[in-house]
PDB file of N, CA and C in Angstrom:
ATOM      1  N   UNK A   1      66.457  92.491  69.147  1.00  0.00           N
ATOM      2  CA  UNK A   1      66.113  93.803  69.633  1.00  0.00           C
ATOM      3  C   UNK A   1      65.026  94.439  68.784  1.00  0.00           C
ATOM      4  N   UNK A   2      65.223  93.979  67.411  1.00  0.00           N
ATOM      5  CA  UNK A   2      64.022  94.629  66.270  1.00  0.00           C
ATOM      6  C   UNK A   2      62.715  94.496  66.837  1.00  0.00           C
ATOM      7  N   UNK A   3      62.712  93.355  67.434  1.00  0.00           N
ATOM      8  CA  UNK A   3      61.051  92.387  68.181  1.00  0.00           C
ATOM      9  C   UNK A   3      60.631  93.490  69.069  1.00  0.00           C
ATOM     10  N   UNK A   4      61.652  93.582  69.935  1.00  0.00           N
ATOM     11  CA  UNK A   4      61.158  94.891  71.083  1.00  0.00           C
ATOM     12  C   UNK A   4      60.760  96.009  71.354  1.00  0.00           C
ATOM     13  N   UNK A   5      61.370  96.333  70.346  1.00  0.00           N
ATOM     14  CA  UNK A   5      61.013  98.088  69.215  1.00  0.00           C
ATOM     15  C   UNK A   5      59.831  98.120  68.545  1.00  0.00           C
ATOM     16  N   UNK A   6      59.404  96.596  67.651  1.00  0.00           N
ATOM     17  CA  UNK A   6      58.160  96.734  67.363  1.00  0.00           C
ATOM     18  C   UNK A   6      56.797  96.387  68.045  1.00  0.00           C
ATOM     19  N   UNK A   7      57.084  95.047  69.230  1.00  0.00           N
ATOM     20  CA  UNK A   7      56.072  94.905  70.029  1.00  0.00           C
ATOM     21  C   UNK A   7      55.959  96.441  70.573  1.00  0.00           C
ATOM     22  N   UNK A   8      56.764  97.056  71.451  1.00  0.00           N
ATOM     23  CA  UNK A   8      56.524  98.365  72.145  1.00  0.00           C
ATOM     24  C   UNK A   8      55.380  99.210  71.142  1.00  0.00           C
ATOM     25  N   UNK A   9      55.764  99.312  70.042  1.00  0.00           N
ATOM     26  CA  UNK A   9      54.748 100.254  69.045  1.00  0.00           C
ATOM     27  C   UNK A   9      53.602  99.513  68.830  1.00  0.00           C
ATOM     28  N   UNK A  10      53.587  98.232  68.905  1.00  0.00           N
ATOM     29  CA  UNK A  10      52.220  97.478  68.456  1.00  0.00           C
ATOM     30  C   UNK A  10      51.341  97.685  69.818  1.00  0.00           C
ATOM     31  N   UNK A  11      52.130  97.511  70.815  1.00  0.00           N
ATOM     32  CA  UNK A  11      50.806  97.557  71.956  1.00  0.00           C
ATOM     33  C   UNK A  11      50.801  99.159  72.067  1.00  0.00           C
ATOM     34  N   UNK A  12      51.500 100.401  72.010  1.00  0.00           N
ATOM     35  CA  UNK A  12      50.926 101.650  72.174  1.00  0.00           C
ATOM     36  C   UNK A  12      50.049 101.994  71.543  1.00  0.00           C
ATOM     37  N   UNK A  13      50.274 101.442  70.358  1.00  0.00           N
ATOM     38  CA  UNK A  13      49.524 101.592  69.429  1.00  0.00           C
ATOM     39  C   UNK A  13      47.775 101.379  69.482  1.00  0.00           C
ATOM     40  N   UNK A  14      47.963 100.014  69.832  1.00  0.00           N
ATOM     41  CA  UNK A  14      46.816  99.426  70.556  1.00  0.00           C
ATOM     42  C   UNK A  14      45.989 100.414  71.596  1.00  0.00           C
ATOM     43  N   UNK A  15      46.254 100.749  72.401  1.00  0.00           N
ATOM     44  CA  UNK A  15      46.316 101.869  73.501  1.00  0.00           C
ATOM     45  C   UNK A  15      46.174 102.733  72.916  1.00  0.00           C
ATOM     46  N   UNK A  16      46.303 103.392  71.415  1.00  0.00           N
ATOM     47  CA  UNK A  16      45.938 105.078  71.151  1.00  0.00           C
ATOM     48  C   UNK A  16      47.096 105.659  72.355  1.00  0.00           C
ATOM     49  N   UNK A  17      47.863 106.018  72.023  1.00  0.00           N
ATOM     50  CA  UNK A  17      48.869 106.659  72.761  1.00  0.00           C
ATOM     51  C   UNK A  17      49.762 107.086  71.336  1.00  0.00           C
ATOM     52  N   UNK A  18      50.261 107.783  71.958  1.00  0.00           N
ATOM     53  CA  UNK A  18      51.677 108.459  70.924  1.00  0.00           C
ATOM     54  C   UNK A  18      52.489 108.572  71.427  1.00  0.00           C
ATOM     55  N   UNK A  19      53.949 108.519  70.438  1.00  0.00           N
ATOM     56  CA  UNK A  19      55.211 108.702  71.018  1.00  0.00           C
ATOM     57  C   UNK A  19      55.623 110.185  71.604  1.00  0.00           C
ATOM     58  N   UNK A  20      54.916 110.940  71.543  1.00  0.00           N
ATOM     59  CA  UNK A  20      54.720 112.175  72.638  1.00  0.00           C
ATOM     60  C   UNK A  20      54.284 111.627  73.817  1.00  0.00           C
ATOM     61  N   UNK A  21      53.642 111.135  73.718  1.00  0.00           N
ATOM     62  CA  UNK A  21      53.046 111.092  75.128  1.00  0.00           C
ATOM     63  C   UNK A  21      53.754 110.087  75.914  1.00  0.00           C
ATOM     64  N   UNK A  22      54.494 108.851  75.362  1.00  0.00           N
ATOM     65  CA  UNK A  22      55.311 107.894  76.030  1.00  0.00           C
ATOM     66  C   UNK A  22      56.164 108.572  76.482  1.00  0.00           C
ATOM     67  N   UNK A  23      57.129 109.204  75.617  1.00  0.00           N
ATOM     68  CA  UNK A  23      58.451 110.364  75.750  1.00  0.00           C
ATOM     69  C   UNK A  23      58.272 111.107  76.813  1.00  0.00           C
ATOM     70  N   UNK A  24      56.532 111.678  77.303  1.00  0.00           N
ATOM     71  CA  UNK A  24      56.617 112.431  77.969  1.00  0.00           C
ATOM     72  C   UNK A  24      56.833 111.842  79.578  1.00  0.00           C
ATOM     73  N   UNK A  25      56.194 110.940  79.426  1.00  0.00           N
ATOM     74  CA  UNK A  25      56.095 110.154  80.467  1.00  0.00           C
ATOM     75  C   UNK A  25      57.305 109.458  81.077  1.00  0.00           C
ATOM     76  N   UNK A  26      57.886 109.031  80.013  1.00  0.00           N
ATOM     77  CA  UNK A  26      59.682 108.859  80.582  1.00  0.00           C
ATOM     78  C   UNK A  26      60.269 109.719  81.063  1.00  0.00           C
ATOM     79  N   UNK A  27      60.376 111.223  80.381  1.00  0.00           N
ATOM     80  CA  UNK A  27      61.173 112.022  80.541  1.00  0.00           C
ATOM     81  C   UNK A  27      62.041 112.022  79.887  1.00  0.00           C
ATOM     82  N   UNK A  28      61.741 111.754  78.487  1.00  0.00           N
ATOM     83  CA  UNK A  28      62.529 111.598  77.387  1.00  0.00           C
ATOM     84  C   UNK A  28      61.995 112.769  75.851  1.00  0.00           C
ATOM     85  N   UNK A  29      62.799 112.691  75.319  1.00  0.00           N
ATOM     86  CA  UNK A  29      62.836 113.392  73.924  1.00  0.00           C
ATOM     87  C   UNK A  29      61.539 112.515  73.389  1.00  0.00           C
ATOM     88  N   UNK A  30      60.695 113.044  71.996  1.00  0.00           N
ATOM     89  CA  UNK A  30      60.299 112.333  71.397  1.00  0.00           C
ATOM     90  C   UNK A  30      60.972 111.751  70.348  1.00  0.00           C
ATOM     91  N   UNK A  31      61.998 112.024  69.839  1.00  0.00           N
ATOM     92  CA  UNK A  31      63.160 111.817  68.660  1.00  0.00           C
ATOM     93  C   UNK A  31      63.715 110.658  69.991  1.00  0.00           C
ATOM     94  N   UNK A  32      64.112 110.416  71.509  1.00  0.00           N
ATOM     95  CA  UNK A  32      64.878 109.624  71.767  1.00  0.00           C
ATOM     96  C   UNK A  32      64.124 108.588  72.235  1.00  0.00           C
ATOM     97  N   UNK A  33      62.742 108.673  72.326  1.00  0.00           N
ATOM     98  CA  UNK A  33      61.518 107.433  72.374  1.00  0.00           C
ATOM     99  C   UNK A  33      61.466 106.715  70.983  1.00  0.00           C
ATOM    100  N   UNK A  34      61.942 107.556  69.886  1.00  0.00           N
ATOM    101  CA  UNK A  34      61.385 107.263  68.450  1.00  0.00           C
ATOM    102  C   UNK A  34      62.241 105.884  68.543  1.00  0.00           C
ATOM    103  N   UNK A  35      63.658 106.751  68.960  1.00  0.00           N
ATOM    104  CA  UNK A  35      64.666 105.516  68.761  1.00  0.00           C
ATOM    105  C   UNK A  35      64.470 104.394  69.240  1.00  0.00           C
ATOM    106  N   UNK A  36      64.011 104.557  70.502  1.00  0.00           N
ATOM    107  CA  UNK A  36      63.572 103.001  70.932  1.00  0.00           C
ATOM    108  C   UNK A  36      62.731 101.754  70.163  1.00  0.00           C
ATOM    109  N   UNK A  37      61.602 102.821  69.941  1.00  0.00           N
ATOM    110  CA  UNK A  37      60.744 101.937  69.041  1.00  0.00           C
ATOM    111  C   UNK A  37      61.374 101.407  67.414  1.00  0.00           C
ATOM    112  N   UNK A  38      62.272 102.192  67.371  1.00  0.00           N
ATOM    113  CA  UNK A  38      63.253 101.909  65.713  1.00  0.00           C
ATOM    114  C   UNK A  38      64.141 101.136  66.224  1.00  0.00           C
ATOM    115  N   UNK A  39      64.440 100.688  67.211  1.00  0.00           N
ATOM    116  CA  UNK A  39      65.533  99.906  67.339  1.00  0.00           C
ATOM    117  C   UNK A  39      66.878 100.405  67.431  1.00  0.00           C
ATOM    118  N   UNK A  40      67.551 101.962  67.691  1.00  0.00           N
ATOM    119  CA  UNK A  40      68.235 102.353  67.325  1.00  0.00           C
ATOM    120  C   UNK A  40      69.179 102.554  68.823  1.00  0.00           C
ATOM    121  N   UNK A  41      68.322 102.325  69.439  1.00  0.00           N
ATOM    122  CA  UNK A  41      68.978 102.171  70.669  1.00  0.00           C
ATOM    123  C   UNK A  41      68.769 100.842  71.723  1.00  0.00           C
ATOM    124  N   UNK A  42      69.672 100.493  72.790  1.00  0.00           N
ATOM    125  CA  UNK A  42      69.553  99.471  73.359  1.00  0.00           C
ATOM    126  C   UNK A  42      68.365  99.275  74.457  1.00  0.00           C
ATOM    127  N   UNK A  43      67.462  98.204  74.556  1.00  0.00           N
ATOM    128  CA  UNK A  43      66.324  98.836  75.843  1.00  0.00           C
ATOM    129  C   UNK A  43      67.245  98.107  76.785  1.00  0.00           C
ATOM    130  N   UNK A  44      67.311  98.946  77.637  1.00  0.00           N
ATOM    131  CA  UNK A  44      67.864  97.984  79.157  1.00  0.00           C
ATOM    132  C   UNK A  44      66.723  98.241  79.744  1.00  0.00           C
ATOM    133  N   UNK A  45      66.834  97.166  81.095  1.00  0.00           N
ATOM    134  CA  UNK A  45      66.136  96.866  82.194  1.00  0.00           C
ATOM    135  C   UNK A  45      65.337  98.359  82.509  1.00  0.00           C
ATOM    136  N   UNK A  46      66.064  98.730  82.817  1.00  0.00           N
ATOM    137  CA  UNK A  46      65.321 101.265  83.459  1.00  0.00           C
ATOM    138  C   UNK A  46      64.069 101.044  82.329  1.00  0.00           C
ATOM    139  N   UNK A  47      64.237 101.211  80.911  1.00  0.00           N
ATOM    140  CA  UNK A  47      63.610 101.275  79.781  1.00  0.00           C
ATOM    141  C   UNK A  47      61.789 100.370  79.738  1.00  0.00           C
ATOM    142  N   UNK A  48      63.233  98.899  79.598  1.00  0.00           N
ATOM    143  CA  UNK A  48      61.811  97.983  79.746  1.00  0.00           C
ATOM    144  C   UNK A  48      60.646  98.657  80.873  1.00  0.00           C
ATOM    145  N   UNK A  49      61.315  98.464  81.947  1.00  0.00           N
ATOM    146  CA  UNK A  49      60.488  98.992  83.044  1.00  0.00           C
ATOM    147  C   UNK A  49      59.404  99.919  83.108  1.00  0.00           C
ATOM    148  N   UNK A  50      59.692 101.169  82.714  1.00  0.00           N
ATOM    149  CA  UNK A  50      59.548 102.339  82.229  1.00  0.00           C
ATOM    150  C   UNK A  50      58.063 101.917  81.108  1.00  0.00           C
ATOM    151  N   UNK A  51      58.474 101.682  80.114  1.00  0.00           N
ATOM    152  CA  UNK A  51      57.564 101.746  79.444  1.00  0.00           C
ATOM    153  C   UNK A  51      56.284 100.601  79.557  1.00  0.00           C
ATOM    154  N   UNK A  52      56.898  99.675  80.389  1.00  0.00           N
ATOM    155  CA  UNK A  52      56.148  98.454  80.744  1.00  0.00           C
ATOM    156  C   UNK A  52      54.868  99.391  82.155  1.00  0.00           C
ATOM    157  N   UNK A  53      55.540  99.739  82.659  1.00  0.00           N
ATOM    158  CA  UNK A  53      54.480 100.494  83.857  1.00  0.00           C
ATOM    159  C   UNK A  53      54.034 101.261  82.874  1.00  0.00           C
ATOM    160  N   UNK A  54      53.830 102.248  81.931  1.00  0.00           N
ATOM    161  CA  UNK A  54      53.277 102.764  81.632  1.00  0.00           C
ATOM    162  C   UNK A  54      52.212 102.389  80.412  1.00  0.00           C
ATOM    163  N   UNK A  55      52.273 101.048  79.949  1.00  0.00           N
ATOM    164  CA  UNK A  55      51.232 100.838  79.213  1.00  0.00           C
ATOM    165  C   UNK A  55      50.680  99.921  80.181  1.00  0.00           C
ATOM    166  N   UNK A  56      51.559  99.214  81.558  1.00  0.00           N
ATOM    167  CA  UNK A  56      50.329  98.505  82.400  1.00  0.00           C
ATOM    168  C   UNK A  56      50.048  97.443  81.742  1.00  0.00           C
ATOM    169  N   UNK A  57      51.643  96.437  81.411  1.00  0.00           N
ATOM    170  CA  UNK A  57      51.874  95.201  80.820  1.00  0.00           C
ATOM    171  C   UNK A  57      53.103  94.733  81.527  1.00  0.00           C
ATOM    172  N   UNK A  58      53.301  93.501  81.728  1.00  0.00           N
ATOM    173  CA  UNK A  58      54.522  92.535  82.203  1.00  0.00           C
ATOM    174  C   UNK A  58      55.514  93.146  81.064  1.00  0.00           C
ATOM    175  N   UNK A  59      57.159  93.834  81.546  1.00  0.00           N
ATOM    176  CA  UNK A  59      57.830  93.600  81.101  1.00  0.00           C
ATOM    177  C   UNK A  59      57.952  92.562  79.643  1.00  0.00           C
ATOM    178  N   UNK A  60      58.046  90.767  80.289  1.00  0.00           N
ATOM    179  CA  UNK A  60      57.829  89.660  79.382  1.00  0.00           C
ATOM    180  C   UNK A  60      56.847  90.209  78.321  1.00  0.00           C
ATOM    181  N   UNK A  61      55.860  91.044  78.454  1.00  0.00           N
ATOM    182  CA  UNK A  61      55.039  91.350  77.069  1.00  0.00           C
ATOM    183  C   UNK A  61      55.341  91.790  76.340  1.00  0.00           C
ATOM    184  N   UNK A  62      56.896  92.239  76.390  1.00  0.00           N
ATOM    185  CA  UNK A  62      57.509  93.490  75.115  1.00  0.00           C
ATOM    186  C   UNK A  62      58.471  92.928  74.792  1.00  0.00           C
ATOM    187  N   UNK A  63      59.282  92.634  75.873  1.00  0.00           N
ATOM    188  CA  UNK A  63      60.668  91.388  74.985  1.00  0.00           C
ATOM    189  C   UNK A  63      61.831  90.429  76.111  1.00  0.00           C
ATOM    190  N   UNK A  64      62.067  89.148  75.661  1.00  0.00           N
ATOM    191  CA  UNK A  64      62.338  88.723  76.537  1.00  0.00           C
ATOM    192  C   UNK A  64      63.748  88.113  75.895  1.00  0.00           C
ATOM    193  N   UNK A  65      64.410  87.730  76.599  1.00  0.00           N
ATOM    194  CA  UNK A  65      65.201  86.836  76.110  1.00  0.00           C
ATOM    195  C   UNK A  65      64.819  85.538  74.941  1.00  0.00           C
ATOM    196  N   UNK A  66      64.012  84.972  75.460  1.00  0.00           N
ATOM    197  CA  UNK A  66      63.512  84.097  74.295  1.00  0.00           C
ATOM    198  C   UNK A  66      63.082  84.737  72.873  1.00  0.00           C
ATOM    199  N   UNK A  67      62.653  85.959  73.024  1.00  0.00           N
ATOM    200  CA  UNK A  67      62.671  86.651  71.793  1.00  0.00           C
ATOM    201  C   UNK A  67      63.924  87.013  71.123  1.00  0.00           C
ATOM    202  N   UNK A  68      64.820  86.524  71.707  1.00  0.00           N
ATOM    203  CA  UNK A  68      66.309  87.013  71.110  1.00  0.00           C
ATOM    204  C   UNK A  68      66.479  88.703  71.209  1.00  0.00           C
ATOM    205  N   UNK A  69      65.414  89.041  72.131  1.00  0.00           N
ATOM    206  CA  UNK A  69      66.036  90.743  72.161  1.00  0.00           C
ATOM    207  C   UNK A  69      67.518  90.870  72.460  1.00  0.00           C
ATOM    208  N   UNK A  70      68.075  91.237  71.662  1.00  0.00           N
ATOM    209  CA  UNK A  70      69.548  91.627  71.623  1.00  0.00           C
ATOM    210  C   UNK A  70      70.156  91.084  70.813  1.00  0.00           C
ATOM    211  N   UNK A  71      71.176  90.206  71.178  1.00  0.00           N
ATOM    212  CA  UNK A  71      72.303  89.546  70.397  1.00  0.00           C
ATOM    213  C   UNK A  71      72.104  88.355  70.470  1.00  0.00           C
ATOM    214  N   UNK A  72      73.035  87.178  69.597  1.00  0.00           N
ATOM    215  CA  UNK A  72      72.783  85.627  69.767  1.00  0.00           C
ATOM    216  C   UNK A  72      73.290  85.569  71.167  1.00  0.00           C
ATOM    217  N   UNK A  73      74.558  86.974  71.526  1.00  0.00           N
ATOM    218  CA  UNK A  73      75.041  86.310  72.722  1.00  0.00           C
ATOM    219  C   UNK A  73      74.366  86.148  73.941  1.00  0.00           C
ATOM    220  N   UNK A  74      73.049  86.805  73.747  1.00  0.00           N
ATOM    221  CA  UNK A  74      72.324  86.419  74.815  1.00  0.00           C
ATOM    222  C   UNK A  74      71.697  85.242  74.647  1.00  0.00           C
ATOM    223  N   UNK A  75      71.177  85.287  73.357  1.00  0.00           N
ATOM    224  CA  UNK A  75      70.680  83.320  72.743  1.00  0.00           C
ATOM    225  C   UNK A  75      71.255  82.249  73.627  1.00  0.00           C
ATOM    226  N   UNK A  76      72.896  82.784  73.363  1.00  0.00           N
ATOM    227  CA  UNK A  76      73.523  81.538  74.313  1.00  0.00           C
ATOM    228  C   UNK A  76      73.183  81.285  75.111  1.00  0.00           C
ATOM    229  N   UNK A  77      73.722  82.542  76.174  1.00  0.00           N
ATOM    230  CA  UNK A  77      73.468  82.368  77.479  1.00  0.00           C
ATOM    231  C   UNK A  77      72.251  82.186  78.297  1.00  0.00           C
ATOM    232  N   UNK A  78      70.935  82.338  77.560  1.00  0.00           N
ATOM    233  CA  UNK A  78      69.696  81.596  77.795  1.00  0.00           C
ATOM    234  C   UNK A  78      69.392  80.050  77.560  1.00  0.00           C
ATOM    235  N   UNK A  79      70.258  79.892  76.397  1.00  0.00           N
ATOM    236  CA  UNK A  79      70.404  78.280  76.045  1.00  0.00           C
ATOM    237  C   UNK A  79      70.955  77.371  77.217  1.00  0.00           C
ATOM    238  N   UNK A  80      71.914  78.375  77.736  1.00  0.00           N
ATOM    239  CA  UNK A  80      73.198  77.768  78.490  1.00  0.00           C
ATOM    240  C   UNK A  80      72.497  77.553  79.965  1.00  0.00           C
ATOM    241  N   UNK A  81      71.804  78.457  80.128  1.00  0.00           N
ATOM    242  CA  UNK A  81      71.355  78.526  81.604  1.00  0.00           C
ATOM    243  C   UNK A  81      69.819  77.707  81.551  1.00  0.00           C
ATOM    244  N   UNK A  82      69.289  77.549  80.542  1.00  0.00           N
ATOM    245  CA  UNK A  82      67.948  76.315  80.163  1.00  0.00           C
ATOM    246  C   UNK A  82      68.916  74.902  80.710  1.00  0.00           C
ATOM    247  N   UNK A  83      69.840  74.875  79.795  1.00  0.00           N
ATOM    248  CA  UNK A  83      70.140  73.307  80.091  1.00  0.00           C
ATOM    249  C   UNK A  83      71.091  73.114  81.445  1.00  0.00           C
ATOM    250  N   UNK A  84      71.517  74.209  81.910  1.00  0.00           N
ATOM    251  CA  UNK A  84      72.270  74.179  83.356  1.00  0.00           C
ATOM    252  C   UNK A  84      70.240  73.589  84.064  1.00  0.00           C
ATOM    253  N   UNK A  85      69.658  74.598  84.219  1.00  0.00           N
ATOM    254  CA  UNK A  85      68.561  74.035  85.042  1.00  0.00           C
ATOM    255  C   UNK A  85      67.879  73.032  84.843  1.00  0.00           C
ATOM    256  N   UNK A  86      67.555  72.299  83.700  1.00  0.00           N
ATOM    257  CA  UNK A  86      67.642  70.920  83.509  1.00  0.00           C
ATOM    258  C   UNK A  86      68.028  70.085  84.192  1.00  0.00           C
ATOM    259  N   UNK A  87      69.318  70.678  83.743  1.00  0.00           N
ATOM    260  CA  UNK A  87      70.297  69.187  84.427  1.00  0.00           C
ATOM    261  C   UNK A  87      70.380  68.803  85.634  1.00  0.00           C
ATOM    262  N   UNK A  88      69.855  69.979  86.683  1.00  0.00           N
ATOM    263  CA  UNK A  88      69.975  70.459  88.255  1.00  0.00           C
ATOM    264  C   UNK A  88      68.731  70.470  88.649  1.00  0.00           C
ATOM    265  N   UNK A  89      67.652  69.821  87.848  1.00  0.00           N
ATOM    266  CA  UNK A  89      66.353  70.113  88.197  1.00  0.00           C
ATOM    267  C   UNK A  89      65.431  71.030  88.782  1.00  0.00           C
ATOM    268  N   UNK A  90      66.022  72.047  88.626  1.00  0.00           N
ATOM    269  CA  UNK A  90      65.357  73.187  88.300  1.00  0.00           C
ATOM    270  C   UNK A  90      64.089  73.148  87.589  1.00  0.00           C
ATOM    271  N   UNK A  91      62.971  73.416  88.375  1.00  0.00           N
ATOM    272  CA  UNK A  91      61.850  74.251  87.270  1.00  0.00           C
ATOM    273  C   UNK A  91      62.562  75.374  86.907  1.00  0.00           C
ATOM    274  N   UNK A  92      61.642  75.170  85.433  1.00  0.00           N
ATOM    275  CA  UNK A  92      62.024  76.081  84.215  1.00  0.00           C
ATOM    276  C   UNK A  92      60.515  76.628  84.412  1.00  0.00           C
ATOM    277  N   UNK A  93      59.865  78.499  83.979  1.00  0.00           N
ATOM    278  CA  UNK A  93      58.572  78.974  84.360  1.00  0.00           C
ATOM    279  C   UNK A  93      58.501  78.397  82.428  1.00  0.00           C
ATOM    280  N   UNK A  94      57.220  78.011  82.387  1.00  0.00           N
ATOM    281  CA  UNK A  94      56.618  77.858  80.869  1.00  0.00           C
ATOM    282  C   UNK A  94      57.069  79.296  80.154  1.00  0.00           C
ATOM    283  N   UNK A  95      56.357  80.298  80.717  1.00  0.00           N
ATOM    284  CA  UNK A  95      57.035  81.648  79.394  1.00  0.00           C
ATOM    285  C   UNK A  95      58.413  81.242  79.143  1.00  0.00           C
ATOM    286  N   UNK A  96      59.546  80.541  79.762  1.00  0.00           N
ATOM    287  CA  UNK A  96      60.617  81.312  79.466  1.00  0.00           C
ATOM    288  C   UNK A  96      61.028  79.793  78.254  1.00  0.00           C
ATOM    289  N   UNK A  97      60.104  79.020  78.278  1.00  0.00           N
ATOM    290  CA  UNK A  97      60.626  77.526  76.894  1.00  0.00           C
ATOM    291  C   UNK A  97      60.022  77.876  76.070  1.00  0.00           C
TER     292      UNK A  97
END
């Protein structure tokens, strides 16, 4: 989750934007945008979204599962569902190996 908090600030950053102005754009606090970018809170899907339309980047550009955003327990269950599609021949998309 640390990865996600800091890509988010590295590309606003990039962009000349401020966490006023993200916050504003959510419809959020700037103290409850801060948190995001600190890691202090969880990004779900609304979030990703959210801030992904507004810097006008793929979701995947801020954090993905393969980045371990979150817990190992998602580690797993990305591990788990790689080698389920393997085995079932499934294409796998390149971003996600």
């Amino acid at each position: 989750m640390k990865v996600c908090g800091q890509n988010i600030r590295k590309i606003r950053r990039s962009r000349d934007l401020t966490q006023e102005y993200m916050a504003f754009e959510m419809g959020i606090s700037q103290k409850a945008y801060s948190d995001i970018e600190n890691s202090k809170v969880k990004i779900n899907l609304e979030i990703l979204t959210k801030i992904s339309d507004i810097l006008d980047i793929k979701p995947s550009d801020i954090c993905s599962i393969s980045h371990k955003c979150g817990n190992d327990e998602y580690e797993d269950k990305y591990q788990s569902l790689l080698e389920y599609m393997k085995k079932n021949n499934i294409s796998v998309p390149k971003e996600f190996l």
